[in-house]
C-alpha atoms as a PDB file:
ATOM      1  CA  UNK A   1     -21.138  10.852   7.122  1.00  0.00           C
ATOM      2  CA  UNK A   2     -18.657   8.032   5.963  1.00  0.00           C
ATOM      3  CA  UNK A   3     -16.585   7.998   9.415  1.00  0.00           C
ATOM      4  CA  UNK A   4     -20.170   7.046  10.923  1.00  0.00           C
ATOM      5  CA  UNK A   5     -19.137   3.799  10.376  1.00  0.00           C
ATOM      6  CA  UNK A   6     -16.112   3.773  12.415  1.00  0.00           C
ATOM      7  CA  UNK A   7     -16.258   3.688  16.140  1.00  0.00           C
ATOM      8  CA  UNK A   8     -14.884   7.120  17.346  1.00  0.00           C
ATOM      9  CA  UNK A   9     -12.098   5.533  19.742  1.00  0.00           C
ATOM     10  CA  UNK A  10     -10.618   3.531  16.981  1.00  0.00           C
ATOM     11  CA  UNK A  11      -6.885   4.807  17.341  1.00  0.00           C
ATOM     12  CA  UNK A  12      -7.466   6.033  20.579  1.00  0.00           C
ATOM     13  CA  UNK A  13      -3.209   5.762  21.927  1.00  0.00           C
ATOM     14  CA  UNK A  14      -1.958   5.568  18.483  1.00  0.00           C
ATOM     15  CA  UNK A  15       0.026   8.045  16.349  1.00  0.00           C
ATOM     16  CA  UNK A  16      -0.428   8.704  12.435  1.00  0.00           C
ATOM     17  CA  UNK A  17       1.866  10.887  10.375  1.00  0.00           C
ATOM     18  CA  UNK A  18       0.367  12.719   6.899  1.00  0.00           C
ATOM     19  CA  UNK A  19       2.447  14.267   4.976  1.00  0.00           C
ATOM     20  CA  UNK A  20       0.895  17.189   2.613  1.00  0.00           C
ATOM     21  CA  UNK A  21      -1.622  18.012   4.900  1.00  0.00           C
ATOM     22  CA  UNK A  22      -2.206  21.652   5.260  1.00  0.00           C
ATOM     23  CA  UNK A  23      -5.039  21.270   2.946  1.00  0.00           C
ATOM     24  CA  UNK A  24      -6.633  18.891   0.138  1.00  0.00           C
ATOM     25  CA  UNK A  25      -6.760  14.839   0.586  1.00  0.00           C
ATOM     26  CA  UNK A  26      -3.783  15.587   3.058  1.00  0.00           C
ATOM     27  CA  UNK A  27      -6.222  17.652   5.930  1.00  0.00           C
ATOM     28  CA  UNK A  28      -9.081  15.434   4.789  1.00  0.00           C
ATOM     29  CA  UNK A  29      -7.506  12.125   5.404  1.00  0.00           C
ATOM     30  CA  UNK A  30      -5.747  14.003   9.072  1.00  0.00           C
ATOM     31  CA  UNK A  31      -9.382  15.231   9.874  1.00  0.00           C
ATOM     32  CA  UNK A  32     -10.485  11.251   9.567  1.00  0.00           C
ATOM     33  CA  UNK A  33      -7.574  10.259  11.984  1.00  0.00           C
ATOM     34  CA  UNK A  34      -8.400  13.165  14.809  1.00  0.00           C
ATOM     35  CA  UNK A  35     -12.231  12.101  14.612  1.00  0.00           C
ATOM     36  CA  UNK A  36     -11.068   8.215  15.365  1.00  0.00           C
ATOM     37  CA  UNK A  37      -9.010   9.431  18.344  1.00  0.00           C
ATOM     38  CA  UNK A  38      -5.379   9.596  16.616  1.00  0.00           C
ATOM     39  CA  UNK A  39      -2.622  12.135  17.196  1.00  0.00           C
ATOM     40  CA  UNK A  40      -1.812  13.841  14.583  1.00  0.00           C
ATOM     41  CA  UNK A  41       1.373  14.741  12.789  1.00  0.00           C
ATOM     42  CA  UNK A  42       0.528  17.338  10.451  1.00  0.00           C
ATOM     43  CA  UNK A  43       3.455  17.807   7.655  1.00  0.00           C
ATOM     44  CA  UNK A  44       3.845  20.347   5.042  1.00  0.00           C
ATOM     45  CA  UNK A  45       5.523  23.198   3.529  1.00  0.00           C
ATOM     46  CA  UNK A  46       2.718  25.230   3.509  1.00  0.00           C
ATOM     47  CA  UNK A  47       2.990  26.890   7.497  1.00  0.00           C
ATOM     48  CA  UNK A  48       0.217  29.078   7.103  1.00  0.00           C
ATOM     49  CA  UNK A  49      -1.989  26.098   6.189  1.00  0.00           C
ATOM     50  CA  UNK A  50      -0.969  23.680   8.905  1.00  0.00           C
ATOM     51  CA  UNK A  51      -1.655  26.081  11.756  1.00  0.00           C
ATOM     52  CA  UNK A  52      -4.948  26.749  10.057  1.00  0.00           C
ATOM     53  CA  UNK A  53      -4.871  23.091  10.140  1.00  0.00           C
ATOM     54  CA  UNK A  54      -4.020  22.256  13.594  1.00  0.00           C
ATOM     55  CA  UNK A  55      -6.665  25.368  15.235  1.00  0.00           C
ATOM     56  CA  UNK A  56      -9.218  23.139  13.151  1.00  0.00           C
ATOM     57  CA  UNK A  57      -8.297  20.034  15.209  1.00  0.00           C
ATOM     58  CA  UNK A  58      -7.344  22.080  17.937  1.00  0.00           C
ATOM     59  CA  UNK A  59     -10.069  19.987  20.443  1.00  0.00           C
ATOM     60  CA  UNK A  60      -9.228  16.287  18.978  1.00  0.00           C
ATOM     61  CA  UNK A  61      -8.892  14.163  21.921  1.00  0.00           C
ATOM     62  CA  UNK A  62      -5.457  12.641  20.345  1.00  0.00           C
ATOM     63  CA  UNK A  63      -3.616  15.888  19.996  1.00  0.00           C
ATOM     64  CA  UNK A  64      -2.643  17.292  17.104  1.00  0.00           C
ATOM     65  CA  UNK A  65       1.548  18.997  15.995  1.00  0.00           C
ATOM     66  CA  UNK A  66       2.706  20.310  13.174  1.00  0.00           C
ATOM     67  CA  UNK A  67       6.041  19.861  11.315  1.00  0.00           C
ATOM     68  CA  UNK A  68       7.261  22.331   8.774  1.00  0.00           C
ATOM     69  CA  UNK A  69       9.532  21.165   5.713  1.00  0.00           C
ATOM     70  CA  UNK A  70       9.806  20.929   1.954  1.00  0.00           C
ATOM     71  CA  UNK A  71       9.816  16.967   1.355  1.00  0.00           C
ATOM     72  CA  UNK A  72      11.474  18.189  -2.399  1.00  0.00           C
ATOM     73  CA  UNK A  73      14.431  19.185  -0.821  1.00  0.00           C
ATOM     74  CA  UNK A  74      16.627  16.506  -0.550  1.00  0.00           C
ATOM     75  CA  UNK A  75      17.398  14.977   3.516  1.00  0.00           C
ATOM     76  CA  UNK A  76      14.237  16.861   4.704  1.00  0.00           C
ATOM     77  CA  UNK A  77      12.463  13.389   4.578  1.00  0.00           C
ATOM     78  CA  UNK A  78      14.990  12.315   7.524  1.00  0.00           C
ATOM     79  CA  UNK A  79      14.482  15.538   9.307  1.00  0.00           C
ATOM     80  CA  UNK A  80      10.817  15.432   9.046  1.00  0.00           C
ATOM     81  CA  UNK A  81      10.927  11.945  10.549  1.00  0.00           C
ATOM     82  CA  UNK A  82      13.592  12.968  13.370  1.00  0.00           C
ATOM     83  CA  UNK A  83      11.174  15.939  14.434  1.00  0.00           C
ATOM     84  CA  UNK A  84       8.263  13.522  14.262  1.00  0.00           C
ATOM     85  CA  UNK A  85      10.010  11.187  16.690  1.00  0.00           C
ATOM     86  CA  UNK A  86      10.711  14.376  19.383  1.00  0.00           C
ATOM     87  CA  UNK A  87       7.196  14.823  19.771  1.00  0.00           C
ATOM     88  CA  UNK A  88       5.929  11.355  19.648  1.00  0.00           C
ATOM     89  CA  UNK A  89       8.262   8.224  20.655  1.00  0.00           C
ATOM     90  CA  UNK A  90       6.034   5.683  18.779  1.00  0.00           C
ATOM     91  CA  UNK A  91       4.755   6.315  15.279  1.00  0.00           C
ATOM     92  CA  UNK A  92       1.957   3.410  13.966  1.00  0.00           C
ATOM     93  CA  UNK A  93       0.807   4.934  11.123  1.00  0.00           C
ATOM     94  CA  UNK A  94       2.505   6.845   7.872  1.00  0.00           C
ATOM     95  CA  UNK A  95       0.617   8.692   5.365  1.00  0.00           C
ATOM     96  CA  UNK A  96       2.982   9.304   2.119  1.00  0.00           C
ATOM     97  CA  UNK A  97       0.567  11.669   0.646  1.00  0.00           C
ATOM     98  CA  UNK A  98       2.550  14.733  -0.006  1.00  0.00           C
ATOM     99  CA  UNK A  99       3.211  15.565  -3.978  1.00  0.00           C
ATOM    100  CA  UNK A 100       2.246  17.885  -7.020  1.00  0.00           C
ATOM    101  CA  UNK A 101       1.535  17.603 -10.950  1.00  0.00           C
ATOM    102  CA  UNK A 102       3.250  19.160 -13.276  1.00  0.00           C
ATOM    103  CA  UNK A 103       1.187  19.312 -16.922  1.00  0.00           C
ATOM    104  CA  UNK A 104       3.453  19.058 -19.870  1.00  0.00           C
ATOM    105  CA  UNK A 105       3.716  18.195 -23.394  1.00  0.00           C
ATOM    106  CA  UNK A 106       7.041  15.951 -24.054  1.00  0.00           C
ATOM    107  CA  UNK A 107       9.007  18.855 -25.737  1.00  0.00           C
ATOM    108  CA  UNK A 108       8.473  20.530 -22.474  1.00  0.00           C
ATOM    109  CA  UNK A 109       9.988  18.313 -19.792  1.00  0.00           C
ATOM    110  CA  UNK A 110      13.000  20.084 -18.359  1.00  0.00           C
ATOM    111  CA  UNK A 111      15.568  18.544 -16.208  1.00  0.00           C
ATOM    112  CA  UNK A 112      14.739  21.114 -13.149  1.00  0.00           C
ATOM    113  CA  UNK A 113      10.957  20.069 -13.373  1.00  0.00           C
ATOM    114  CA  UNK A 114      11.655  16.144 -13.492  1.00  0.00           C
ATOM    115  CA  UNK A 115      13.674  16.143 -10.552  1.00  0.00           C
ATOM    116  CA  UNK A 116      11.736  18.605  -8.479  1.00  0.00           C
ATOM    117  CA  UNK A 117       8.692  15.554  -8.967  1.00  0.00           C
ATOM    118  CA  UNK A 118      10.565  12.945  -8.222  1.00  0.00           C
ATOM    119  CA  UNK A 119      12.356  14.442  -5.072  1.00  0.00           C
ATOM    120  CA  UNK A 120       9.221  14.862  -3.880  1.00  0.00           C
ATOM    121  CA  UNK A 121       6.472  12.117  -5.404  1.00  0.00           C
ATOM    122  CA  UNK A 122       8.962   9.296  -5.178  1.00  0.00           C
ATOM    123  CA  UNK A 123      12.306  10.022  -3.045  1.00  0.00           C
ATOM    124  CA  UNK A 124      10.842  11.433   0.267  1.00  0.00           C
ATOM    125  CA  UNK A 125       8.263   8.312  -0.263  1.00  0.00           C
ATOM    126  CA  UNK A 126      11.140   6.272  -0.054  1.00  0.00           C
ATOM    127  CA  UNK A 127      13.083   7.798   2.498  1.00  0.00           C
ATOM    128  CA  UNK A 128      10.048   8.467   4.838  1.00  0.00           C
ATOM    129  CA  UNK A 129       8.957   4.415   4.378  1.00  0.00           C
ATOM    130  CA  UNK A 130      12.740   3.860   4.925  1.00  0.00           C
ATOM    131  CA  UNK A 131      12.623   5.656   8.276  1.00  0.00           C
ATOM    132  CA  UNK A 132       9.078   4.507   9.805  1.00  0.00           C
ATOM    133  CA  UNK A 133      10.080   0.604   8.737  1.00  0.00           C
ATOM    134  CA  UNK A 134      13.598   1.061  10.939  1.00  0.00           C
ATOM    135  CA  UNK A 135      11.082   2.662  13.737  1.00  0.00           C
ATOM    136  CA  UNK A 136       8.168   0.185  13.646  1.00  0.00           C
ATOM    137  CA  UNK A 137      10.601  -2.693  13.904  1.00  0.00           C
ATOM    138  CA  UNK A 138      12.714  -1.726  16.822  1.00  0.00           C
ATOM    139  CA  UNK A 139       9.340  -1.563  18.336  1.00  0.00           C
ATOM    140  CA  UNK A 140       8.004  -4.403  17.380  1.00  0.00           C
ATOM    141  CA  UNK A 141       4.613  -3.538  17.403  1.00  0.00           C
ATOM    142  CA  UNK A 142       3.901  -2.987  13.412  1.00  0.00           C
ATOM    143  CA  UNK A 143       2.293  -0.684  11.892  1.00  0.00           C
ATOM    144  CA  UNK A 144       0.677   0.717   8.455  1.00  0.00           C
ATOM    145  CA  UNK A 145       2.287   2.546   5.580  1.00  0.00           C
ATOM    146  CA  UNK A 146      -0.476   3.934   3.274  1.00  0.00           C
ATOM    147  CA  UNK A 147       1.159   5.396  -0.292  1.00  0.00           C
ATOM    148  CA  UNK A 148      -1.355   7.830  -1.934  1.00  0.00           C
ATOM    149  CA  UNK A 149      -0.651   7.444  -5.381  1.00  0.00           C
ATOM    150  CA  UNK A 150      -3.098   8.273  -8.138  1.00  0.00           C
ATOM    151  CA  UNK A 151      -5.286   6.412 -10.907  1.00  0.00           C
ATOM    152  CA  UNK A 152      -2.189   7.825 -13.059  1.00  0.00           C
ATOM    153  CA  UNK A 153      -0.420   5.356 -11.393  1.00  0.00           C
ATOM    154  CA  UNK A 154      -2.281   2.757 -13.464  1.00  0.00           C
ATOM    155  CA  UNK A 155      -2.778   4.450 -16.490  1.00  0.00           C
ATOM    156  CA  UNK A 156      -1.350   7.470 -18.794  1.00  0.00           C
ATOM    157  CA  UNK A 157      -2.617  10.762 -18.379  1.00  0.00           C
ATOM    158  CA  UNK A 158      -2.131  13.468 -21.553  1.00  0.00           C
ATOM    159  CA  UNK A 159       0.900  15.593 -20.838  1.00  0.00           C
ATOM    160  CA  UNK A 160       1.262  14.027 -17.211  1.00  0.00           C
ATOM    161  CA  UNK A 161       4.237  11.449 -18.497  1.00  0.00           C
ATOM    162  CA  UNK A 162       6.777  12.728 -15.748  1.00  0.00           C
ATOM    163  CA  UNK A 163       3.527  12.925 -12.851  1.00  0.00           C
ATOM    164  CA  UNK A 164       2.685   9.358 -13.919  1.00  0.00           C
ATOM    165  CA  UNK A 165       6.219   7.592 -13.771  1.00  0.00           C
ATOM    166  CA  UNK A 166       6.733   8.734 -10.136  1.00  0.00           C
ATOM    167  CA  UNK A 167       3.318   7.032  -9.245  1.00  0.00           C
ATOM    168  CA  UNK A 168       3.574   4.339 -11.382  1.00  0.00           C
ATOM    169  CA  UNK A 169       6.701   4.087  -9.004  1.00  0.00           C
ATOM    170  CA  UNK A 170       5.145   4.817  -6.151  1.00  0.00           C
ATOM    171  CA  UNK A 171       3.049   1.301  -6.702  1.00  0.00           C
ATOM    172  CA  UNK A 172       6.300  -0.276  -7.346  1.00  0.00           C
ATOM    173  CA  UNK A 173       8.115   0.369  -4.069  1.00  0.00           C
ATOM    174  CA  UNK A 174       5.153  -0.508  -2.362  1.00  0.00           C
ATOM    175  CA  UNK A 175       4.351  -3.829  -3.534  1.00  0.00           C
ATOM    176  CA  UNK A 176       8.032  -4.368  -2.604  1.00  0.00           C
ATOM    177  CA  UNK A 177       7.673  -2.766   0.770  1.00  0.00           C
ATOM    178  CA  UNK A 178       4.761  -4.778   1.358  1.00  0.00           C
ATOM    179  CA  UNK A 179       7.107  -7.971   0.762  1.00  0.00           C
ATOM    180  CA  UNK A 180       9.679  -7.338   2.416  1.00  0.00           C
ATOM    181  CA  UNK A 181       8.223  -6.477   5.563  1.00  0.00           C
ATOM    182  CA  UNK A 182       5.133  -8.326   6.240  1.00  0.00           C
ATOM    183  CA  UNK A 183       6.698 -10.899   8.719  1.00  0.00           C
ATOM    184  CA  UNK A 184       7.882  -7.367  10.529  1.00  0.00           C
ATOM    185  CA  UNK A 185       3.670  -6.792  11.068  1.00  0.00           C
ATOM    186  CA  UNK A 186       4.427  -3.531   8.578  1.00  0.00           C
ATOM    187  CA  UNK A 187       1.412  -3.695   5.796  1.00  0.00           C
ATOM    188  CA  UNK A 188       2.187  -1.419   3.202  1.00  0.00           C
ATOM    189  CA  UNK A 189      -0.784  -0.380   0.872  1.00  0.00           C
ATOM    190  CA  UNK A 190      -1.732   2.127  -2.154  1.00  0.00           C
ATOM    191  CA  UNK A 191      -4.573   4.773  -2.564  1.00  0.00           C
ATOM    192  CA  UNK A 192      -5.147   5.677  -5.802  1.00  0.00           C
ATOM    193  CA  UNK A 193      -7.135   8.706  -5.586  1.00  0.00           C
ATOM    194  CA  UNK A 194      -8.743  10.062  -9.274  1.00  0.00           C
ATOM    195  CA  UNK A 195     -10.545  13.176  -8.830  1.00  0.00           C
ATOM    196  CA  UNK A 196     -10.757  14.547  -5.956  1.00  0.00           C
ATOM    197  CA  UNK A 197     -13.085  17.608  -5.179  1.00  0.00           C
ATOM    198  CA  UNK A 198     -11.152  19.861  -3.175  1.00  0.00           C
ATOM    199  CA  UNK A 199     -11.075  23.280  -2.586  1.00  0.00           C
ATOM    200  CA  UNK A 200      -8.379  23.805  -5.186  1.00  0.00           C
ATOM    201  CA  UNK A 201     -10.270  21.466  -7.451  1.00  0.00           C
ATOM    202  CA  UNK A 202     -12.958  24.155  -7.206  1.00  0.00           C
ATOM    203  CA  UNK A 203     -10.800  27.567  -7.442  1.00  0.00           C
ATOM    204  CA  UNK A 204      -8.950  26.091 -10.813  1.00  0.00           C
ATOM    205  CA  UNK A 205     -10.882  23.614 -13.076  1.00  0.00           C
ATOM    206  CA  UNK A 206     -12.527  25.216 -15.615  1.00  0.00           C
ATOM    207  CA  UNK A 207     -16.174  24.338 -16.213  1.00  0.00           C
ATOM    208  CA  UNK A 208     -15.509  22.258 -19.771  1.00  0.00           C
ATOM    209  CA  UNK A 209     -13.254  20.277 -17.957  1.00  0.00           C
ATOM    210  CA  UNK A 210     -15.198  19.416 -15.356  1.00  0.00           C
ATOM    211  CA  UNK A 211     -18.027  18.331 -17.472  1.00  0.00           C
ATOM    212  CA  UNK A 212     -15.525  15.974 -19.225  1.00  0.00           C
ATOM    213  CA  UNK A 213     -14.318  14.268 -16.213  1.00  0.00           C
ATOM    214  CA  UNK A 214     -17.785  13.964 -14.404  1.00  0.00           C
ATOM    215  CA  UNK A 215     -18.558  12.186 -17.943  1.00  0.00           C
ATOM    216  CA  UNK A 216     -16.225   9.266 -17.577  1.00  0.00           C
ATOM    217  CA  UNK A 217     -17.146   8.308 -13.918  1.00  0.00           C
ATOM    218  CA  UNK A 218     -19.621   5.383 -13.795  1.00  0.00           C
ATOM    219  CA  UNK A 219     -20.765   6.850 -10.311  1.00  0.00           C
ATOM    220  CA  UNK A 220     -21.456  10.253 -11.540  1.00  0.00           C
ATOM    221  CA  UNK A 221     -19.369  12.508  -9.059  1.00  0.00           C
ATOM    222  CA  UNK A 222     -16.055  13.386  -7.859  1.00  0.00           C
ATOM    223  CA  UNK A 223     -14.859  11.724  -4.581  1.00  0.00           C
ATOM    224  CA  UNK A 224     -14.925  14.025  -1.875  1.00  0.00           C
ATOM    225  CA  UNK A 225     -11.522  13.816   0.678  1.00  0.00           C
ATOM    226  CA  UNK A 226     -13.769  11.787   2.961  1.00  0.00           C
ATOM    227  CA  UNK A 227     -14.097   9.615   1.011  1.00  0.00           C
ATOM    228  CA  UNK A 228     -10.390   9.110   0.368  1.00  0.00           C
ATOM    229  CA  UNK A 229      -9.692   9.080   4.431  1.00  0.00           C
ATOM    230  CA  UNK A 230     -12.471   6.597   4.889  1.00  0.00           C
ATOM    231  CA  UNK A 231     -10.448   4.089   3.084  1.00  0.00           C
ATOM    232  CA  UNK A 232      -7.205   5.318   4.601  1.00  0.00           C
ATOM    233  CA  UNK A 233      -8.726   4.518   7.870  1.00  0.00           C
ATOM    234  CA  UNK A 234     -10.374   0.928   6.507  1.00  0.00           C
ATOM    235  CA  UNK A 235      -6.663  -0.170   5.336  1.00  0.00           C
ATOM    236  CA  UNK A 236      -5.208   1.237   9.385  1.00  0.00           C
ATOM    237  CA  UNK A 237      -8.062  -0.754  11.093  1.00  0.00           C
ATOM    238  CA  UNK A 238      -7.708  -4.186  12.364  1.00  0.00           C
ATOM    239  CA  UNK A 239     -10.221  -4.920  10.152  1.00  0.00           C
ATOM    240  CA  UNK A 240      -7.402  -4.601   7.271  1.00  0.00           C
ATOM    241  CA  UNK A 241      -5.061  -7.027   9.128  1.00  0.00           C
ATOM    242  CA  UNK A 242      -4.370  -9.733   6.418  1.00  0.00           C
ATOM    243  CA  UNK A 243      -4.380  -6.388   3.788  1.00  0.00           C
ATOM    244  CA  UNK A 244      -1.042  -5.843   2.296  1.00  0.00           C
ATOM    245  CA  UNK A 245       0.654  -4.891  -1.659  1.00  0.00           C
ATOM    246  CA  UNK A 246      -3.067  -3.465  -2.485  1.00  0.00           C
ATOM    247  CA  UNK A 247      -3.754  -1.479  -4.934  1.00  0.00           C
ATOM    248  CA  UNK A 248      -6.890   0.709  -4.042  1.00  0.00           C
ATOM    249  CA  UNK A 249      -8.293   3.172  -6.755  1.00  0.00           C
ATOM    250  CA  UNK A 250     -10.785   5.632  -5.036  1.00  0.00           C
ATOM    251  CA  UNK A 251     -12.705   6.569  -8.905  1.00  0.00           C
ATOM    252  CA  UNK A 252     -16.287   5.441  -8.614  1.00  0.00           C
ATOM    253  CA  UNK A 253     -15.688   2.857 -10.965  1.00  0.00           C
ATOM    254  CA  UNK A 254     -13.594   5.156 -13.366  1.00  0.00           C
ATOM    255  CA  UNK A 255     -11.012   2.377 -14.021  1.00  0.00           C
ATOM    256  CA  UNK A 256     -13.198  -0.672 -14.345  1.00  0.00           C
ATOM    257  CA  UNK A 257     -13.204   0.289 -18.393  1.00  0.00           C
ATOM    258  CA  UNK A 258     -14.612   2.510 -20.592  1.00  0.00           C
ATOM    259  CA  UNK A 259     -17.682   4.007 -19.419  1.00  0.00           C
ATOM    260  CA  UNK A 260     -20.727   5.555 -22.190  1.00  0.00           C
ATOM    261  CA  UNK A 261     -22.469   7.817 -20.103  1.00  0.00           C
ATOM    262  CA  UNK A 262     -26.208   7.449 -20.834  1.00  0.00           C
ATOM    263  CA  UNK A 263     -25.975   6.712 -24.040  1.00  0.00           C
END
């Protein structure tokens, strides 16, 4: 196991908030924080899932709490954030990993679909990193703002073009995040996560598709959501400390360039 690696007490007294994490890289990256000792914020719209969710992590040392809300409705970043506060007073870590894709062709791009993905992929990103920057520095103690983005924040995907821009933008506001609050002891980093084997993965790829993807990975598999949290956790640690404005793809070496297979 990946977390092996960490000692188990890591964030033993410290808080971490994920966002979208009823299930997928959300709940794996939350699992990674509950085995290093963290409490847990669990956030979603999906209520079902997060008490699923918190009866998993039910005997982590650091506690675990849910908070319900749909981060694509507008001002229900704020609330999510004031509810967080209620249950814990300090917050050191925030997890923007809530979003969705939406697959279409340019001709297809509606005005009700564009906005719903950037309420959600880019304004409750910014309105959540708004919130825990106010709260870390009126406690002066720091903390770390991870942005899951994607590899199609790097480059195009086919009929993705509306996905993409919000985490192309995503990258933006956190390079700038990163700069303007480093002397604050806020580091502000980017997980680019390309595909990701999770349970929906599974249910709704189809088999050609699959085969196509595995194709174009150097490393021959999908990441798993471990292996997504492990580097969550890495860029949290104090061993991350002079870590800030990265850009992490998790790909297994999909983005280094074009890759031949075995040929």
């Amino acid at each position: 196991m990946i977390l092996e690696t960490f000692n188990d007490c890591l964030f033993e007294g410290k808080t971490a908030l994920v966002t979208g994490s009823a299930s997928g890289i959300g709940a794996g990256i939350a699992r990674c924080f509950a085995k290093l000792g963290a409490t847990v914020l669990l956030q979603d719209m999906n209520s079902a899932g997060l008490r699923s969710m918190a009866k998993d992590l039910g005997s982590a040392k650091g506690g675990v709490a849910i908070l319900e809300g749909d981060l694509s409705t507008p001002g229900v970043a704020d609330t999510v954030f004031d509810n967080a506060l209620r249950i814990s007073n300090k917050i050191d870590f925030l997890v923007n990993n809530a979003g969705r894709s939406s697959a279409a062709t340019t001709q297809e791009i509606t005005e009700e679909t564009t906005q719903a993905l950037i309420e959600l992929n880019l304004k409750s990103v910014i309105f959540l990193s708004k919130r825990f920057a106010a709260h870390a520095r009126e406690h002066s103690g720091g903390g770390s703002i991870i942005q899951i983005s994607s590899t199609a924040g790097i480059v195009g995907f086919e009929r993705r073009a509306v996905y993409s821009a919000t985490k192309f933008a995503v990258i933006g506001l956190m390079k700038v995040l990163a700069l303007d609050h480093a002397r604050d002891g806020i580091r502000v980093n980017a997980v680019l996560p390309h595909v990701v084997e999770t349970e929906m993965f599974q249910k709704t790829a189809k088999k050609n598709e699959i085969d196509l993807w595995r194709a174009g990975i150097p490393m021959g598999r999908f990441a798993t959501t471990e292996d997504i949290g492990a580097l969550v956790m890495f860029l949290c640690s104090p061993a991350a400390a002079y870590l800030t404005g990265g850009v992490y793809p998790v790909d297994g070496g999909a983005m280094a360039g074009p890759f031949g297979g075995d040929a």
